[in-house]
Protein backbone atom coordinates (compact mmCIF):
# COMPACT_ATOMS: atom_id res chain seq x y z
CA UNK A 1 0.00 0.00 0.00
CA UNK A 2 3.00 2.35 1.22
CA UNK A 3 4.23 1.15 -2.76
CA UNK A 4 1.40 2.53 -4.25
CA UNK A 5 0.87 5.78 -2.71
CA UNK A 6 4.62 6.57 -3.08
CA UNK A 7 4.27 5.68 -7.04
CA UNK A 8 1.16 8.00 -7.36
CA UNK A 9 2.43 10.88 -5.31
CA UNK A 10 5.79 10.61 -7.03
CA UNK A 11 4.43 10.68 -10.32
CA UNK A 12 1.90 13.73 -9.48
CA UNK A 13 4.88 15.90 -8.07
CA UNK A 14 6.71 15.00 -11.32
CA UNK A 15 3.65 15.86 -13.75
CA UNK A 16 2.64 18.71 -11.72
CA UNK A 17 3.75 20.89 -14.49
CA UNK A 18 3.12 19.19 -17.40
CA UNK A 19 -0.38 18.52 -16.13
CA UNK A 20 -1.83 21.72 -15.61
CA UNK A 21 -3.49 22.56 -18.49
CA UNK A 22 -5.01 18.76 -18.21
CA UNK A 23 -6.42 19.03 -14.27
CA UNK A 24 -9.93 18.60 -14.81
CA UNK A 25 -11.97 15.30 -15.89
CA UNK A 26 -10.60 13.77 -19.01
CA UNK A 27 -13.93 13.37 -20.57
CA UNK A 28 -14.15 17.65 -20.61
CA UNK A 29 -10.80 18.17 -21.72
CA UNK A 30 -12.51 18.88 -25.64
CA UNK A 31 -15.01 21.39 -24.05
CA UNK A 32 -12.67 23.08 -22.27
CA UNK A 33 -10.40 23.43 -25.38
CA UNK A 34 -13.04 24.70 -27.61
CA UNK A 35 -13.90 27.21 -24.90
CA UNK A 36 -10.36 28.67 -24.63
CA UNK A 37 -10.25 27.97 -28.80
CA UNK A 38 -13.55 30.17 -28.86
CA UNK A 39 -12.36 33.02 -26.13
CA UNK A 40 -8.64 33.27 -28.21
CA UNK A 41 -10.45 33.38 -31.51
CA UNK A 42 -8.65 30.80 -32.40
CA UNK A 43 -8.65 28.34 -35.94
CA UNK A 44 -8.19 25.20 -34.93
CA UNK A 45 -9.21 23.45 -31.01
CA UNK A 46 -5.65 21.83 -31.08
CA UNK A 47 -2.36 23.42 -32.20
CA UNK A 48 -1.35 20.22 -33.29
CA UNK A 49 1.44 20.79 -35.72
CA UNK A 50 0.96 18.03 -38.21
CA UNK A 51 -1.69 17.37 -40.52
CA UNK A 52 -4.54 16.80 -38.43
CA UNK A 53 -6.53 19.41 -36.45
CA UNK A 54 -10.33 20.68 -35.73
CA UNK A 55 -11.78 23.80 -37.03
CA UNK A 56 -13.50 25.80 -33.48
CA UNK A 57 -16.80 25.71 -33.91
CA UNK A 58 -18.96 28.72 -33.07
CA UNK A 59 -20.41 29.60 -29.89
CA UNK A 60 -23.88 28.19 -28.86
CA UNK A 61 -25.03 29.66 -25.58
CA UNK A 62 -27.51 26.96 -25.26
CA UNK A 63 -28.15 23.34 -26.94
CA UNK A 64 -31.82 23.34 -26.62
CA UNK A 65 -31.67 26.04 -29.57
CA UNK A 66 -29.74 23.51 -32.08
CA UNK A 67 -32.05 21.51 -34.29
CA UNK A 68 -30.15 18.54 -34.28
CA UNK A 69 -27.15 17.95 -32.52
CA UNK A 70 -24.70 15.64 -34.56
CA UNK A 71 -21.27 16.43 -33.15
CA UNK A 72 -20.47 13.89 -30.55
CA UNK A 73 -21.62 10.57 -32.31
CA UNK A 74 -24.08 9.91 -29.46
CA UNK A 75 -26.43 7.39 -29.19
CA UNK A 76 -30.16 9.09 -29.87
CA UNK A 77 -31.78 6.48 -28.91
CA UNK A 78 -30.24 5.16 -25.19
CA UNK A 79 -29.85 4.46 -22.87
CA UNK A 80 -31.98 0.98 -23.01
CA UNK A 81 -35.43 2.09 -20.76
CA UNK A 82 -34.87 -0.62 -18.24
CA UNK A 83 -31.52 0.96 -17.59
CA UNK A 84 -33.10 4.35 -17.08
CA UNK A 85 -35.20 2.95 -14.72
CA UNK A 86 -32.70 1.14 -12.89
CA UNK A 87 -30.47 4.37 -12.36
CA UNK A 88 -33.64 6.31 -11.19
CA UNK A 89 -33.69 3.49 -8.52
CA UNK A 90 -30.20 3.39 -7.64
CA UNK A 91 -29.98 7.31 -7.05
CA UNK A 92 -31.26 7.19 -3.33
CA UNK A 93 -28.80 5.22 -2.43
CA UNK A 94 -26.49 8.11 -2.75
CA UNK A 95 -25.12 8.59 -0.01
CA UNK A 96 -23.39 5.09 -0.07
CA UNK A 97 -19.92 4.33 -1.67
CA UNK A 98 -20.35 2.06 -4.78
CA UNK A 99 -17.56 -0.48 -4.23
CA UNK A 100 -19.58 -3.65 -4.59
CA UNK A 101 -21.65 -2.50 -6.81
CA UNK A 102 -18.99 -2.00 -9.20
CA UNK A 103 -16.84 -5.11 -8.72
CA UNK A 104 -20.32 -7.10 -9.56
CA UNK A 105 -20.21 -5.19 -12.70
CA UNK A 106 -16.60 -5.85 -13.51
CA UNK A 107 -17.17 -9.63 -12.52
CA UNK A 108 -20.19 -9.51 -15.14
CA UNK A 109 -18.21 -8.23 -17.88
CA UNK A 110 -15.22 -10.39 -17.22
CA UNK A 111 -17.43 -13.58 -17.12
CA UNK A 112 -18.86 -11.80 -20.53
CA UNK A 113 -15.13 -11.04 -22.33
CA UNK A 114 -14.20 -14.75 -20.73
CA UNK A 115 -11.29 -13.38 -18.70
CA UNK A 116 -10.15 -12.91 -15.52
CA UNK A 117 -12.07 -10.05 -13.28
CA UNK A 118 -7.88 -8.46 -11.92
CA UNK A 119 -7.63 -7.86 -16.28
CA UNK A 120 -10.32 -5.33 -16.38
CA UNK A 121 -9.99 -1.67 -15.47
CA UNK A 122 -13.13 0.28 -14.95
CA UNK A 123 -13.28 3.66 -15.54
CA UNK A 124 -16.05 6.79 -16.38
CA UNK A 125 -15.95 6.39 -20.00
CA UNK A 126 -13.45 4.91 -22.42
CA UNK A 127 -11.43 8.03 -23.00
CA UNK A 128 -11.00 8.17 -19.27
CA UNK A 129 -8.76 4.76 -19.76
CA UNK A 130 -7.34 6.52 -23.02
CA UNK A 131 -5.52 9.44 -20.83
CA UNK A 132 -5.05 7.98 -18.23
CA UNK A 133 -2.96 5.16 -20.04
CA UNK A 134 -1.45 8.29 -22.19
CA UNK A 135 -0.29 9.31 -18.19
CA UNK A 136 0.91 6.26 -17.07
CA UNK A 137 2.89 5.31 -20.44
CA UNK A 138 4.65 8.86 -21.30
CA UNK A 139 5.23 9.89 -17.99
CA UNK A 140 9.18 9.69 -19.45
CA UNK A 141 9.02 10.67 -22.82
CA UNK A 142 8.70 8.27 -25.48
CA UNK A 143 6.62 8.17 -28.75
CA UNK A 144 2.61 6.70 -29.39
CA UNK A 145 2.00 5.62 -33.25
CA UNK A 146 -1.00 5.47 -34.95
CA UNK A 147 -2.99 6.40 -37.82
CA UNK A 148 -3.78 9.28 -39.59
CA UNK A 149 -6.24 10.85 -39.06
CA UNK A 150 -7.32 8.98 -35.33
CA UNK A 151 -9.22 9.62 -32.67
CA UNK A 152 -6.92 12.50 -30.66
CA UNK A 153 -8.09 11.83 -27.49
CA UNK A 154 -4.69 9.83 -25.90
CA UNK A 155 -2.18 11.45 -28.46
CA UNK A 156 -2.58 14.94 -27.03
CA UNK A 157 -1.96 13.84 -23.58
CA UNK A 158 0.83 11.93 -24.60
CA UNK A 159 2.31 14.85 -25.65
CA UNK A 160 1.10 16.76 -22.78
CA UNK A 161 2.97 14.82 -20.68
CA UNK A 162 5.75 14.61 -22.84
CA UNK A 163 5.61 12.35 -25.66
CA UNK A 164 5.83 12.64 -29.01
CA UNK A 165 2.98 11.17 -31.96
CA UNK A 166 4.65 9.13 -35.11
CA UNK A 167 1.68 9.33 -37.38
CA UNK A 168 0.54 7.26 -40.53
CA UNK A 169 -1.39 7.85 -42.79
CA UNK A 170 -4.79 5.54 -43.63
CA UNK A 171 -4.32 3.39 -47.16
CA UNK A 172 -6.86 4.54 -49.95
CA UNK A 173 -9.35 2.17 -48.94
CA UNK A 174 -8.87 3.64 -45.64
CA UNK A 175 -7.94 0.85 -43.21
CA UNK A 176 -4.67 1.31 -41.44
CA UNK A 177 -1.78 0.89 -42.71
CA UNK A 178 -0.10 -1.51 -40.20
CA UNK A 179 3.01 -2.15 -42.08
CA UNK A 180 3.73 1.48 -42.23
CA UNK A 181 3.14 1.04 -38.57
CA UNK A 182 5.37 -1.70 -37.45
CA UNK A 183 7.82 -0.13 -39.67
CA UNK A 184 8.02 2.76 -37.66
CA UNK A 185 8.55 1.38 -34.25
CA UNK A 186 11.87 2.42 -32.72
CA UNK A 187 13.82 2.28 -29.30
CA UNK A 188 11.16 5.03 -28.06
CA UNK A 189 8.29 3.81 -29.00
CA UNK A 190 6.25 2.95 -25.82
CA UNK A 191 2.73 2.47 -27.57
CA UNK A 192 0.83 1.33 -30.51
CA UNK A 193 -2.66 3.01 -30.59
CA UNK A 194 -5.42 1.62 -33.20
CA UNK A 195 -8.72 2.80 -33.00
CA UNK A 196 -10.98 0.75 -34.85
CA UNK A 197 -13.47 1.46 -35.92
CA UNK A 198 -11.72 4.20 -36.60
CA UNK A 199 -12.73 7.68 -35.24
CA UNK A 200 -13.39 10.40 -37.27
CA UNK A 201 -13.45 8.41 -40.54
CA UNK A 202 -15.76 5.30 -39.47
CA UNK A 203 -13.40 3.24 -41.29
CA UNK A 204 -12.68 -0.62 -40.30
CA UNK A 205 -9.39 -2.52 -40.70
CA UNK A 206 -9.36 -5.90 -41.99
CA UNK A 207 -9.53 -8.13 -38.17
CA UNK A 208 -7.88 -10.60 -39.27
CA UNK A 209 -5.00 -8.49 -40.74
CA UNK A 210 -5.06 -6.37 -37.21
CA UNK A 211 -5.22 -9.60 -35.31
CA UNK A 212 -2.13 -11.17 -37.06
CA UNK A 213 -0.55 -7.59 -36.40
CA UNK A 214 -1.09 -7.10 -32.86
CA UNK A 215 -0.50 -10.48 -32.18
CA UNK A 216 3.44 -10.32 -33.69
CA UNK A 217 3.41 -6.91 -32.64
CA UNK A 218 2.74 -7.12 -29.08
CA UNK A 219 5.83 -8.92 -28.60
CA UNK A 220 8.15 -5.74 -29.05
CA UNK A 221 5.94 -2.87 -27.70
CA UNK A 222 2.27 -2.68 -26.63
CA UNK A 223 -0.72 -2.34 -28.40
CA UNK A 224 -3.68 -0.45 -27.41
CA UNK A 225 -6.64 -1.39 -29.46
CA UNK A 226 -9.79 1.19 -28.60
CA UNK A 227 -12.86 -0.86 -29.84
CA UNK A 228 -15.51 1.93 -28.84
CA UNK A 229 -17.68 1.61 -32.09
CA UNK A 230 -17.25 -2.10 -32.50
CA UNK A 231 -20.99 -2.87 -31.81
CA UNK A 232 -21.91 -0.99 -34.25
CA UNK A 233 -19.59 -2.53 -37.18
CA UNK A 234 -21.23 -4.91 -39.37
CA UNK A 235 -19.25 -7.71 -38.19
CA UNK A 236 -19.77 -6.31 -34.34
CA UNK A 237 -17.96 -8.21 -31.59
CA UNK A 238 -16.39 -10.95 -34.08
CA UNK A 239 -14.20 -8.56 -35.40
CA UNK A 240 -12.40 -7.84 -31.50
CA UNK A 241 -9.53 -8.33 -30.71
CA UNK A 242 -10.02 -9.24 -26.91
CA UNK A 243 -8.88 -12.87 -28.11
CA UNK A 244 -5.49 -11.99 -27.91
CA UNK A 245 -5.50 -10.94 -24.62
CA UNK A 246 -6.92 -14.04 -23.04
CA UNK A 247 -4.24 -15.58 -25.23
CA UNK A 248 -1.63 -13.40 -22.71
CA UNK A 249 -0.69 -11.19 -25.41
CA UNK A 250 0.33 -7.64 -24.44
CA UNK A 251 -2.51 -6.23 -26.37
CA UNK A 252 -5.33 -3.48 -24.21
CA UNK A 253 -9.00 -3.14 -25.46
CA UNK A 254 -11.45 -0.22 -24.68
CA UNK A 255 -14.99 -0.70 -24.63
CA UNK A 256 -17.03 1.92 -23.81
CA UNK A 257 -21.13 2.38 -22.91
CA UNK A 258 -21.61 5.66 -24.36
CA UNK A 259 -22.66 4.41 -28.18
CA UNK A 260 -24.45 0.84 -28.60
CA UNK A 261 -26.23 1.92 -25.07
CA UNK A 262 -26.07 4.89 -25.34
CA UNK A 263 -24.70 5.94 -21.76
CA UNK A 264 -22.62 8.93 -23.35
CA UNK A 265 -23.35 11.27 -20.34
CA UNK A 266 -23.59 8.62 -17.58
CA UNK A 267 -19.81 7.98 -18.21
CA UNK A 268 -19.04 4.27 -17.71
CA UNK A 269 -15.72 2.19 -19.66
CA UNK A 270 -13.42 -0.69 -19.26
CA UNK A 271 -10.18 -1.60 -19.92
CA UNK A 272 -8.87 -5.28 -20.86
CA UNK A 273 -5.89 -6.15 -20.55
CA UNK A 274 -3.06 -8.13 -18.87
CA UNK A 275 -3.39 -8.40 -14.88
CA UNK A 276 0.29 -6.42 -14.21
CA UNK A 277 -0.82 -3.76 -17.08
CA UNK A 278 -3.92 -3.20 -15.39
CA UNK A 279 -2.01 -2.83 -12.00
CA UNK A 280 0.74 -0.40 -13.40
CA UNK A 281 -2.08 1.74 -14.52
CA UNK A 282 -3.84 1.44 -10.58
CA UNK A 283 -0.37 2.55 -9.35
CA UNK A 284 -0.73 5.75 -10.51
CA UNK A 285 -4.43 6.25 -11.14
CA UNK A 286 -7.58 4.53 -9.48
CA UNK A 287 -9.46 2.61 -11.76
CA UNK A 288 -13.00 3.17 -10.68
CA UNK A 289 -13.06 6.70 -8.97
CA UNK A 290 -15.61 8.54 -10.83
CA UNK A 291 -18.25 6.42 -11.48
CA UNK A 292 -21.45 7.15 -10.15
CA UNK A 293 -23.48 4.21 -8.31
CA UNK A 294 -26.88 4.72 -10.48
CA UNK A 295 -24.33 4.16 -14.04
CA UNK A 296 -22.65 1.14 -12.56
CA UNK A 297 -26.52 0.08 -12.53
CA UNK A 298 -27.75 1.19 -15.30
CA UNK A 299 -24.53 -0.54 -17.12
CA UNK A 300 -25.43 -3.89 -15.86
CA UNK A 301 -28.83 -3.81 -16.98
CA UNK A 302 -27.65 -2.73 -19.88
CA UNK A 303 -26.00 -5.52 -20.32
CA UNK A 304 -28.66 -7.88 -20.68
CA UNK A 305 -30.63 -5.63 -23.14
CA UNK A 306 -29.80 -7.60 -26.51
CA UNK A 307 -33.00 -6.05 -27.89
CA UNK A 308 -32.35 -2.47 -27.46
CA UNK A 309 -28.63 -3.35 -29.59
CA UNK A 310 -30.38 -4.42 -32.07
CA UNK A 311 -32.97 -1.84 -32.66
CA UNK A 312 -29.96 0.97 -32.40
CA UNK A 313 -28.11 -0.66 -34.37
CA UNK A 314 -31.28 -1.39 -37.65
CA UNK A 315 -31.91 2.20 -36.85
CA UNK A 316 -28.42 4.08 -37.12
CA UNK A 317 -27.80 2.22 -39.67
CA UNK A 318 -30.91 2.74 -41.73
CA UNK A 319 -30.13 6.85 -40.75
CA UNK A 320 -26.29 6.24 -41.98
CA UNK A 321 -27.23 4.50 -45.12
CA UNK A 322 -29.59 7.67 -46.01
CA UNK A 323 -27.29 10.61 -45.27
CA UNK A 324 -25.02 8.28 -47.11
CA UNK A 325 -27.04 8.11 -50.51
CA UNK A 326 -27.96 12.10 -50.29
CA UNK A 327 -23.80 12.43 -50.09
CA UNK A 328 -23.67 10.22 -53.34
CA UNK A 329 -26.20 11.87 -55.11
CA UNK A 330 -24.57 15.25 -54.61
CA UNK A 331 -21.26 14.21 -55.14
CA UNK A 332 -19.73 14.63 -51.85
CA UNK A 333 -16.42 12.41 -51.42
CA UNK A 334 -16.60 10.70 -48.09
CA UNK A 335 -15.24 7.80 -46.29
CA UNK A 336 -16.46 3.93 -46.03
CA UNK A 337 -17.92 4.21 -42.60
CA UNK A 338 -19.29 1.43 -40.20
CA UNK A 339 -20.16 3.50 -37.23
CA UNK A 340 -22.71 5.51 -36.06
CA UNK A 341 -21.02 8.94 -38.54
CA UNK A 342 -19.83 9.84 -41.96
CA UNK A 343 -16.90 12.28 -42.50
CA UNK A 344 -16.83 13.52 -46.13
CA UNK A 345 -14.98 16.46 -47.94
CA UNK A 346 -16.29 20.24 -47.93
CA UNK A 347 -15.83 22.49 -50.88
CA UNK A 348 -15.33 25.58 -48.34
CA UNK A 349 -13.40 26.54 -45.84
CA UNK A 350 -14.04 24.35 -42.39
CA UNK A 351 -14.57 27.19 -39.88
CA UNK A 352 -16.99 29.16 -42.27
CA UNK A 353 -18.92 25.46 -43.31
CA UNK A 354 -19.42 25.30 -39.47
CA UNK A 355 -20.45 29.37 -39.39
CA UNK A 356 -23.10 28.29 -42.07
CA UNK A 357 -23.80 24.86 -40.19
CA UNK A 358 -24.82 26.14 -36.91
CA UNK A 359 -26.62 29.04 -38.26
CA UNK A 360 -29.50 26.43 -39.82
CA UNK A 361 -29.07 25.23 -35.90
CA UNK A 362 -27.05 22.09 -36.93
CA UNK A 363 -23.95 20.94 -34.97
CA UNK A 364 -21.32 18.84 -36.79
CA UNK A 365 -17.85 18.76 -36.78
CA UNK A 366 -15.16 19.97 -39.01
CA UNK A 367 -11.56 18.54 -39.40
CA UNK A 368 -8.30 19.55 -41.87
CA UNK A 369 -6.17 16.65 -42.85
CA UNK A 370 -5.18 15.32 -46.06
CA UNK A 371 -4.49 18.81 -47.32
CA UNK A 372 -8.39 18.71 -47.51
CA UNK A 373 -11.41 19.62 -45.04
CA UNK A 374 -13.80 17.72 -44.02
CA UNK A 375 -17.15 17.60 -42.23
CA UNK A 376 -18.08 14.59 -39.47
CA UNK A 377 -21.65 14.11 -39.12
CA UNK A 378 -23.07 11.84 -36.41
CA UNK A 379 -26.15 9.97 -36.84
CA UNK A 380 -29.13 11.17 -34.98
CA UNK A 381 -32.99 9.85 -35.97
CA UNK A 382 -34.00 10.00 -39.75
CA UNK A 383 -35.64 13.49 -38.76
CA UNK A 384 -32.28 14.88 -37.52
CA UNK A 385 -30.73 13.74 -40.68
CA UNK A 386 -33.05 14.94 -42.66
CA UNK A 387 -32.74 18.38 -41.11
CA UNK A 388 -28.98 18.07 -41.66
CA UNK A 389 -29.43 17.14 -45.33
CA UNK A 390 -31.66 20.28 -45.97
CA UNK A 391 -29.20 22.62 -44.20
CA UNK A 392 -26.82 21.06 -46.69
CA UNK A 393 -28.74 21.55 -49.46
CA UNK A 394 -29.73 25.62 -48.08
CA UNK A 395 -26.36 26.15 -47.46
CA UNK A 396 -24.65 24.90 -51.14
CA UNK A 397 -27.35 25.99 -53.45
């Protein structure tokens, strides 16, 4: 115990500085950035000085005036009603400390994944786990690979902390390019980070390419596999890669509640891995802290909602594969996506496509990569896409 606390309060006085502009929640770190983007007038949300970056989007005093909010690919349709009810339940029992409660949960989901409950790390949300590994990993330097574009959310606090991002770029039919990867890994690198499905182009690498990869890989450096859309991929759970770690490879997987359950703003994730990755990780951070008692229920009955998957699942995907056809028939390049949003090219600049976007009361996104911008559209109901589509068409007559 004396261990531990020395490892955490060691690490803290040596991140002090590094940390600062990181000391709040992970899971407001973007809102936070787009605030001080908005205040400074600023382009882009991250100064991130290689291809990739996000065009600030304007300022909405309040949500309730948007039309349709597509900006955060969350779930419209969750959480799953006998969840609601079960966190209604759990809240008056408030004032109690959720310990047990949780460690039922992780036993659930370790009985579910078919490994051991001491390899799973739970955590509010999966991009908790994300930066918090980023933390524990770079803490001295090093470098993370992974594609181009990817989801951002543990390469900046890599290099907040001190690390530095070896980036490469997606092949044409936008799957990763893993032997770009592998090639890359040097004496520094102290990570391998694949997020697939991929986040912000939807995009799905070959499984059993990746699984051949992170299985060889593993051997010479980590690999950190973030699997937060892989419900929603046509192949679902068959395509994870949580195989390897029951086969003791080095390999972690992320799973998240926030999209098939849609549990975005209770904030629940988990973490597999290997037992002494998960308890170099609880050396410095506590796996656990954060979660509220009425989530940890409402994730368990979630759990056992197999009907409410599949509806969200017909449904997004009946929403995706309209915005997708109104794309095609005006001529919009965009990416293959499996997920619950499209990212496709935008003939104008990104900050004034967002101007225009939010002025028909429509929140997207809007990246630069590629030499190219791009908008990322998340998939609400069929009305909410429909009201994107004719803000589309209103805004490029």
């Amino acid at each position: 115990m004396n261990n531990q606390y020395n490892n955490r309060r060691n690490w803290l006085k040596k991140s002090a500085l590094s940390l600062a502009g990181l000391a709040l929640m992970p899971q407001d770190t973007w809102a936070r950035a787009v605030e001080l983007a908005q205040h400074n007038n600023s382009t882009f949300v991250f100064q991130n000085t290689q291809s990739f970056n996000e065009f600030t989007p304007p300022i909405v005093k309040d949500d309730e005036q948007l039309r349709a909010i597509l900006r955060a690919n969350e779930n419209p349709y969750g959480p799953p009603p006998k969840a609601a009810a079960a966190f209604q339940k759990e809240v008056f029992k408030g004032n109690r400390y959720a310990w047990k409660t949780l460690n039922d949960l992780r036993d659930k989901i370790a009985k579910k994944e078919n490994v051991s409950p001491e390899q799973i790390l739970m955590a509010p949300g999966s991009s908790d786990i994300l930066e918090k590994v980023a933390m524990v990993f770079y803490q001295n330097g090093g470098n993370v690979i992974s594609a181009d574009p990817s989801y951002m959310s543990l390469i900046n606090v890599s290099k907040a902390v001190g690390g530095e991002w070896k980036s490469y770029k997606l092949l044409d039919d936008s799957q990763h390019d893993l032997n770009a990867m592998a090639t890359g890994i040097d004496i520094n690198t102290k990570l391998i980070y694949i997020c697939n499905p991929n986040n912000p182009t939807g995009s799905v690498t070959n499984a059993d390419d990746l699984r051949e990869f992170c299985s060889t890989i593993s051997e010479k450096v980590p690999v950190f596999v973030d699997e937060a859309y892989i419900e929603l991929s046509d192949n679902g759970l068959k395509d994870s890669m949580v195989s390897l770690v029951r086969e003791g490879k080095n390999v972690m997987i992320a799973r998240t509640f926030s999209k098939i359950y849609g549990m975005a703003g209770l904030r629940i994730g988990y973490l597999i891995g290997q037992k002494e990755t998960i308890e170099r990780i609880n050396d410095i951070t506590r796996g656990g802290m954060g979660i509220t008692a009425p989530s940890i229920v409402a994730a368990s009955v979630s759990l056992d909602s197999s009907d409410f998957e599949v509806m969200t699942k017909q449904k997004i995907t009946e929403a995706r594969k309209y915005t997708e056809n109104y794309l095609e028939s005006k001529q919009y390049p965009k990416l293959p996506s499996q997920t619950n949003f499209i990212i496709f090219e935008i003939p104008i600049d990104g900050k004034e496509f967002l101007d225009k976007m939010y002025s028909k009361k429509v929140a997207v996104r809007a990246f630069t990569f590629w030499d190219r911008n791009w908008c990322r559209v998340s998939i609400g109901t069929m009305e909410e896409m429909q009201i994107f589509t004719q803000a589309m068409d209103e805004i490029f007559v």
